[in-house]
Protein backbone atom coordinates (compact mmCIF):
# COMPACT_ATOMS: atom_id res chain seq x y z
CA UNK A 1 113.84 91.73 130.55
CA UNK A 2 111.54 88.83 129.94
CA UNK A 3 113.04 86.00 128.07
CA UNK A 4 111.30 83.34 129.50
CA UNK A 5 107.88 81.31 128.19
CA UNK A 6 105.60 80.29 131.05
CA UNK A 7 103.23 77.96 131.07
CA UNK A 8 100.21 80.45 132.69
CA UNK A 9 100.74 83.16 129.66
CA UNK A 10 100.30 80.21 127.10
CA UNK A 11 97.04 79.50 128.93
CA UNK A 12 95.58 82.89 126.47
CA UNK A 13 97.62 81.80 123.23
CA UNK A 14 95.83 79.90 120.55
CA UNK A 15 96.58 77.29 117.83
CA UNK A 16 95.47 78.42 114.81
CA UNK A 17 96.47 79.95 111.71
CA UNK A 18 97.25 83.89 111.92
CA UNK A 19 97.90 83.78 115.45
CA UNK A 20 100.22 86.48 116.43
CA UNK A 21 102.20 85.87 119.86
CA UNK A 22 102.65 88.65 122.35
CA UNK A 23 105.44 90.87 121.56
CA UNK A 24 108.14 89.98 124.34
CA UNK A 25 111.09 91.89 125.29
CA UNK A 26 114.20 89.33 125.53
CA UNK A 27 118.20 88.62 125.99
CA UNK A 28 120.59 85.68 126.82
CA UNK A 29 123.29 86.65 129.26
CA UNK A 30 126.08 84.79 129.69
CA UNK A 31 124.80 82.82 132.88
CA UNK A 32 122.05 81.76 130.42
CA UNK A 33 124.11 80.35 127.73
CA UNK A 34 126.90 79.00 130.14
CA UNK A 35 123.67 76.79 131.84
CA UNK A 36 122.67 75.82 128.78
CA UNK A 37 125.76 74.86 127.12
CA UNK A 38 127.05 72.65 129.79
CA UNK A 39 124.15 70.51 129.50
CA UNK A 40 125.12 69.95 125.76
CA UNK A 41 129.26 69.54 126.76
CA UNK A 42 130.15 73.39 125.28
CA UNK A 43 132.86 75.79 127.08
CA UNK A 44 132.20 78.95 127.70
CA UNK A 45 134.99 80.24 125.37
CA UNK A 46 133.25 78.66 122.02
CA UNK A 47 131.37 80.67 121.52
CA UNK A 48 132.46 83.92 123.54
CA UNK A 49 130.27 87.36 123.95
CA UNK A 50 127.99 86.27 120.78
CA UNK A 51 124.71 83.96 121.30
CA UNK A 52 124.83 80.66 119.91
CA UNK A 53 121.90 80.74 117.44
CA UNK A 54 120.10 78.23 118.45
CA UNK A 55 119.77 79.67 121.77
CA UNK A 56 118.73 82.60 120.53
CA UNK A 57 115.85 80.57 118.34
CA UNK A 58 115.10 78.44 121.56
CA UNK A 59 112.27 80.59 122.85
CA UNK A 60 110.37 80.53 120.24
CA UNK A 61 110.65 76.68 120.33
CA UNK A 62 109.50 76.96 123.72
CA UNK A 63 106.65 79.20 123.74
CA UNK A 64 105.11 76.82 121.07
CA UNK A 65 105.58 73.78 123.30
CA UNK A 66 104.07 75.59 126.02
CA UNK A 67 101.01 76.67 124.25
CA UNK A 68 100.99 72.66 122.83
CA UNK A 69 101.09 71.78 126.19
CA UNK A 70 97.88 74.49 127.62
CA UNK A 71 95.59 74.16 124.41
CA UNK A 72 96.24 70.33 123.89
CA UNK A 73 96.72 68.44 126.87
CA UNK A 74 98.64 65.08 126.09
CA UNK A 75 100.04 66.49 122.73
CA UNK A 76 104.29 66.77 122.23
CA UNK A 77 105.79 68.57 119.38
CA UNK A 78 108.95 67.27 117.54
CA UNK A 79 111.29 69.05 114.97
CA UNK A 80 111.16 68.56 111.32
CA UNK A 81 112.83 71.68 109.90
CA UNK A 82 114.72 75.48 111.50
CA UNK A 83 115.65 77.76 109.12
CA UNK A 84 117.83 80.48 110.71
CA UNK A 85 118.69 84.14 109.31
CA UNK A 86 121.14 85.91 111.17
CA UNK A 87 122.08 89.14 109.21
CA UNK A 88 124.43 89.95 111.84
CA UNK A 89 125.89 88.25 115.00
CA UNK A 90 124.04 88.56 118.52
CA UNK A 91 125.81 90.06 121.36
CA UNK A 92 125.06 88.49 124.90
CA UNK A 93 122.96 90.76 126.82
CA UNK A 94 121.82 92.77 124.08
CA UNK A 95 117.76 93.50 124.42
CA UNK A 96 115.48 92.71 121.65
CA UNK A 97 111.88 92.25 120.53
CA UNK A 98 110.55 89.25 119.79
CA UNK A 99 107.27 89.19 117.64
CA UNK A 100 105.88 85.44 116.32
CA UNK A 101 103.51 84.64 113.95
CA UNK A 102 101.77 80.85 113.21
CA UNK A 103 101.83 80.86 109.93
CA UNK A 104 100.62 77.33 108.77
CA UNK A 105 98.68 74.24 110.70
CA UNK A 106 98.12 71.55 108.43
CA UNK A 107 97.04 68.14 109.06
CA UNK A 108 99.39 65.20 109.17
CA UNK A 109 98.88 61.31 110.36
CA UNK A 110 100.52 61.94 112.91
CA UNK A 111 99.21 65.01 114.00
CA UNK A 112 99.45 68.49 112.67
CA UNK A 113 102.40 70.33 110.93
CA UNK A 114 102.92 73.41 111.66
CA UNK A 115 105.26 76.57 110.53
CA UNK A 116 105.60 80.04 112.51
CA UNK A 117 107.57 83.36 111.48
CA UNK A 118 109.50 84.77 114.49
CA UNK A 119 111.59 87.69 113.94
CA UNK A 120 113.63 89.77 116.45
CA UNK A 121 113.99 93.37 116.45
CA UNK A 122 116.67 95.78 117.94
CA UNK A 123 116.55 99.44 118.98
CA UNK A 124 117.44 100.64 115.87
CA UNK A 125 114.40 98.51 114.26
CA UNK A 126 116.02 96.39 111.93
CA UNK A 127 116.21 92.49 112.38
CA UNK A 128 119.16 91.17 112.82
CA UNK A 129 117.99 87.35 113.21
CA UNK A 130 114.94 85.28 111.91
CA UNK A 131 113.51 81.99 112.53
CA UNK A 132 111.29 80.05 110.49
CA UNK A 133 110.11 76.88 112.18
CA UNK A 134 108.46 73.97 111.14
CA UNK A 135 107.10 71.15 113.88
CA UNK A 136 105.19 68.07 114.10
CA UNK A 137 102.44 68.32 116.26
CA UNK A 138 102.36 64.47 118.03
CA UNK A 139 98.48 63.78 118.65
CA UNK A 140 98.60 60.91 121.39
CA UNK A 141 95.69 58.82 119.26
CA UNK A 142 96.87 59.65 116.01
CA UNK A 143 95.83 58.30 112.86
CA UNK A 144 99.00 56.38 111.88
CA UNK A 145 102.12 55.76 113.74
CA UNK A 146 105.24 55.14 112.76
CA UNK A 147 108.23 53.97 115.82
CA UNK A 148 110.15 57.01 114.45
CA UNK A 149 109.15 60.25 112.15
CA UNK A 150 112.21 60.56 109.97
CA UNK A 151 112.84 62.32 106.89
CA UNK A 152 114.45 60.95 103.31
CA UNK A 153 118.18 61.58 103.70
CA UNK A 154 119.35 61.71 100.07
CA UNK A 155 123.32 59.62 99.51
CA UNK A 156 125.72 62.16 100.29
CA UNK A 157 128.75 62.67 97.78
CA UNK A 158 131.16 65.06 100.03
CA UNK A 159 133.81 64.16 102.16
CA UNK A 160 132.81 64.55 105.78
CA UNK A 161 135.36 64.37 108.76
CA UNK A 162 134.27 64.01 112.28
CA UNK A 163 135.54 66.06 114.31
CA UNK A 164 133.27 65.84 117.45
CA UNK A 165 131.56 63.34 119.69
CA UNK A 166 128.51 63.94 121.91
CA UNK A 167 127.42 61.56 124.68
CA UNK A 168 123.70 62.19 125.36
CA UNK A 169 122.32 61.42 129.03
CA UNK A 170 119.05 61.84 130.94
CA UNK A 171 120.87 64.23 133.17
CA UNK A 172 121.64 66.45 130.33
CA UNK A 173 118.32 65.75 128.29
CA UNK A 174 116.36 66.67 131.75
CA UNK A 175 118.79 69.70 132.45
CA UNK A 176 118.66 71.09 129.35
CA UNK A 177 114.90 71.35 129.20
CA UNK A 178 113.93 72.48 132.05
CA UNK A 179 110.99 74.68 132.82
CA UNK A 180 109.95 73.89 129.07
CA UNK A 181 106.90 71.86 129.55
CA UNK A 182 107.39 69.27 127.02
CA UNK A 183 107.67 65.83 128.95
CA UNK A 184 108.87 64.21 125.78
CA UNK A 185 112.19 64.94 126.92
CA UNK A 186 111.47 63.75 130.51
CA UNK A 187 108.99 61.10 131.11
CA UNK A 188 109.78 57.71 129.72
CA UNK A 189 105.64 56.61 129.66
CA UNK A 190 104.75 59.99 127.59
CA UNK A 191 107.72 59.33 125.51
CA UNK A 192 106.11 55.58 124.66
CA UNK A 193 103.01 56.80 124.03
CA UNK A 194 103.82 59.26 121.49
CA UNK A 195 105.93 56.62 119.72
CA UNK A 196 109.58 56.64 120.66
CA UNK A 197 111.39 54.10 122.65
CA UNK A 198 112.63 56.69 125.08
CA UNK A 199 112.61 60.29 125.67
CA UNK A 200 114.30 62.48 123.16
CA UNK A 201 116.65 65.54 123.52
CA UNK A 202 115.50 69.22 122.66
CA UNK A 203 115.58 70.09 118.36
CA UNK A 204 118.04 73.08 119.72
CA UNK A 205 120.14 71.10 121.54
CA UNK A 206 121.19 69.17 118.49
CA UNK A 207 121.51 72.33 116.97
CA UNK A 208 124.22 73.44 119.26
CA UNK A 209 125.97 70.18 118.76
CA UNK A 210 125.75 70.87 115.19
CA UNK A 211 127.13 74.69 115.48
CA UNK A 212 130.11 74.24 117.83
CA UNK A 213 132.24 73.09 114.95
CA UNK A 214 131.28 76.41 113.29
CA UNK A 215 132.20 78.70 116.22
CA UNK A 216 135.52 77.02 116.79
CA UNK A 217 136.71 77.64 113.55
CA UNK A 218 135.49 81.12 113.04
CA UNK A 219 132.69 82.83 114.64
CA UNK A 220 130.64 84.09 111.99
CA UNK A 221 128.70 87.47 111.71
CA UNK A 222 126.33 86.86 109.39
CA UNK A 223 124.75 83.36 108.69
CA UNK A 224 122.24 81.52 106.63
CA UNK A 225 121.26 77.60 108.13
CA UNK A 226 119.06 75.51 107.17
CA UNK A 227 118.87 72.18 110.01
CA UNK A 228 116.83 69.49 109.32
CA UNK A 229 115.59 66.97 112.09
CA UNK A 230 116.33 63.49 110.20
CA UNK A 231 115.56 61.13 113.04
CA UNK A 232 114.80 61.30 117.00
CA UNK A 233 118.07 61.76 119.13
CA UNK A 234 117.44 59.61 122.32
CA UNK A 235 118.50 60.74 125.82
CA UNK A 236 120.95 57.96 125.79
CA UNK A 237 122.35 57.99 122.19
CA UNK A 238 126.14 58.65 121.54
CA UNK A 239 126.04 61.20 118.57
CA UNK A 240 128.82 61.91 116.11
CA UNK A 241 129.48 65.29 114.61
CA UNK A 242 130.79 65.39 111.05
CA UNK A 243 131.76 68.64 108.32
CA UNK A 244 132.00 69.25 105.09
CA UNK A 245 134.28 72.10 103.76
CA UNK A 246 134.98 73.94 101.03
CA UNK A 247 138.28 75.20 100.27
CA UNK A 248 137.51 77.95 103.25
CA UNK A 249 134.43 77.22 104.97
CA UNK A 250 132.46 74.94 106.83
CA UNK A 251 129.82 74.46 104.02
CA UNK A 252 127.71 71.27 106.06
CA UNK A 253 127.68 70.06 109.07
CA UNK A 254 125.47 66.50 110.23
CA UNK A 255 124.96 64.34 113.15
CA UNK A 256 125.18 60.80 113.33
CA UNK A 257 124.15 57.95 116.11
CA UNK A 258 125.72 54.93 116.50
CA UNK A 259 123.74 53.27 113.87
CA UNK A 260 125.69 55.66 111.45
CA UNK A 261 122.07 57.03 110.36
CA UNK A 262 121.98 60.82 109.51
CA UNK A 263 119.83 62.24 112.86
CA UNK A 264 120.10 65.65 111.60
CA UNK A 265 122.39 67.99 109.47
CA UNK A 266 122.68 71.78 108.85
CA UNK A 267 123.62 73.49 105.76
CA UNK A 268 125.47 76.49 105.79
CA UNK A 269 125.84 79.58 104.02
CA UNK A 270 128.09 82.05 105.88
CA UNK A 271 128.74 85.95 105.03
């Protein structure tokens, strides 16, 4: 099954509105997840047989960056919003279809914006899982630059506890993206010139820091998330992981670096 993104396919992919990616047939085994979750400090019995959703959402991530990377040499792409339907859970080694859509480029100071549909399909034809994505674009001579795109975090009334504690590291950052194309994760200079102080770990790898807390309480089946990418996580940071309950559930779950500034947070509706 082909679950990977290369960079040669990208080479025939275009940026512009109405594109419609290749169908692709795709799975994450366990070897998959296990690789990828030791980069971001995870056991393998988190989150069992099921896929962690934002590995299953990764691709997609990835087969933008790669086309970034083939149609606009010198370009990155950063996270500003993943919304996440998952109408039921997703079993490891389970075969689906992946079909992706750009919906939306729109023009931003620092760039372009842009939001694509990807939905994933399995034999019976329904869609158990859907990803909405919205990215920034980073043109390397943009128009304006700020040191770091960061979103309005409104004052937050609930009670959060922290209950985890992630130590980023090069190793990791590097490890975790590998084969993805996007050397703002990798290479200090291209990290500079797109504006940050130092490369920056993956959008989905935050995610997964922000969904353990989830899966050790309860897996879920079915899920609605919203995650929103407040500031740039550095390949160095120390970040906190804090929830908010209800009386049952896990209702909102953010991240916080040492600064104690919001870097991103996920709100969750389960069942």
């Amino acid at each position: 099954m082909d679950s990977r993104s290369t960079l040669e396919e990208a080479r025939g992919f275009k940026l512009e509105t109405g594109f419609q990616f290749p169908e692709k047939r795709v799975e994450i085994d366990h070897a998959e997840q296990n690789r990828l979750h030791g980069w971001c400090d995870i056991g393998p019995d988190v989150f069992g047989d099921v896929g962690d959703p934002a590995l299953i959402g990764r691709l997609p991530v990835v087969m933008l960056s790669n086309t970034i990377v083939a149609q606009r040499p010198g370009w990155g792409q950063v996270h500003v919003v993943q919304r996440i339907q998952q109408r039921r859970a997703i079993g490891l080694g389970e075969s689906l279809r992946l079909t992706g859509e750009i919906k939306r480029l729109i023009q931003h100071p620092r760039g372009e914006l842009a939001t694509t549909v990807w939905r994933y399909w399995d034999e019976l034809g329904q869609t158990p899982f859907e990803v909405v994505a919205e990215g920034l674009l980073l043109d390397p001579n943009p128009v304006s630059r700020d040191s770091e795109p960061k979103q309005n975090v409104e004052p937050e009334s609930r009670e959060f506890e922290r209950v985890l504690s992630k130590q980023c590291t090069p190793q990791a950052t590097v490890g975790y993206c590998d084969g993805t194309n996007n050397l703002i994760h990798s290479d200090v200079e291209v990290a500079r010139q797109l504006g940050f102080r130092a490369p920056i770990i993956a959008g989905t790898q935050t995610m997964s820091f922000l969904l353990e807390p989830l899966y050790q309480a309860e897996p879920p089946g079915k899920l609605s998330l919203t995650i929103r990418f407040r500031r740039p996580v550095f390949w160095d940071d120390v970040v906190d992981i804090e929830v908010a309950k209800n009386d049952i559930h896990i209702e909102h779950v953010r991240a916080m670096n040492s600064a104690n500034k919001c870097v991103a947070d996920c709100s969750v509706v389960s069942g």
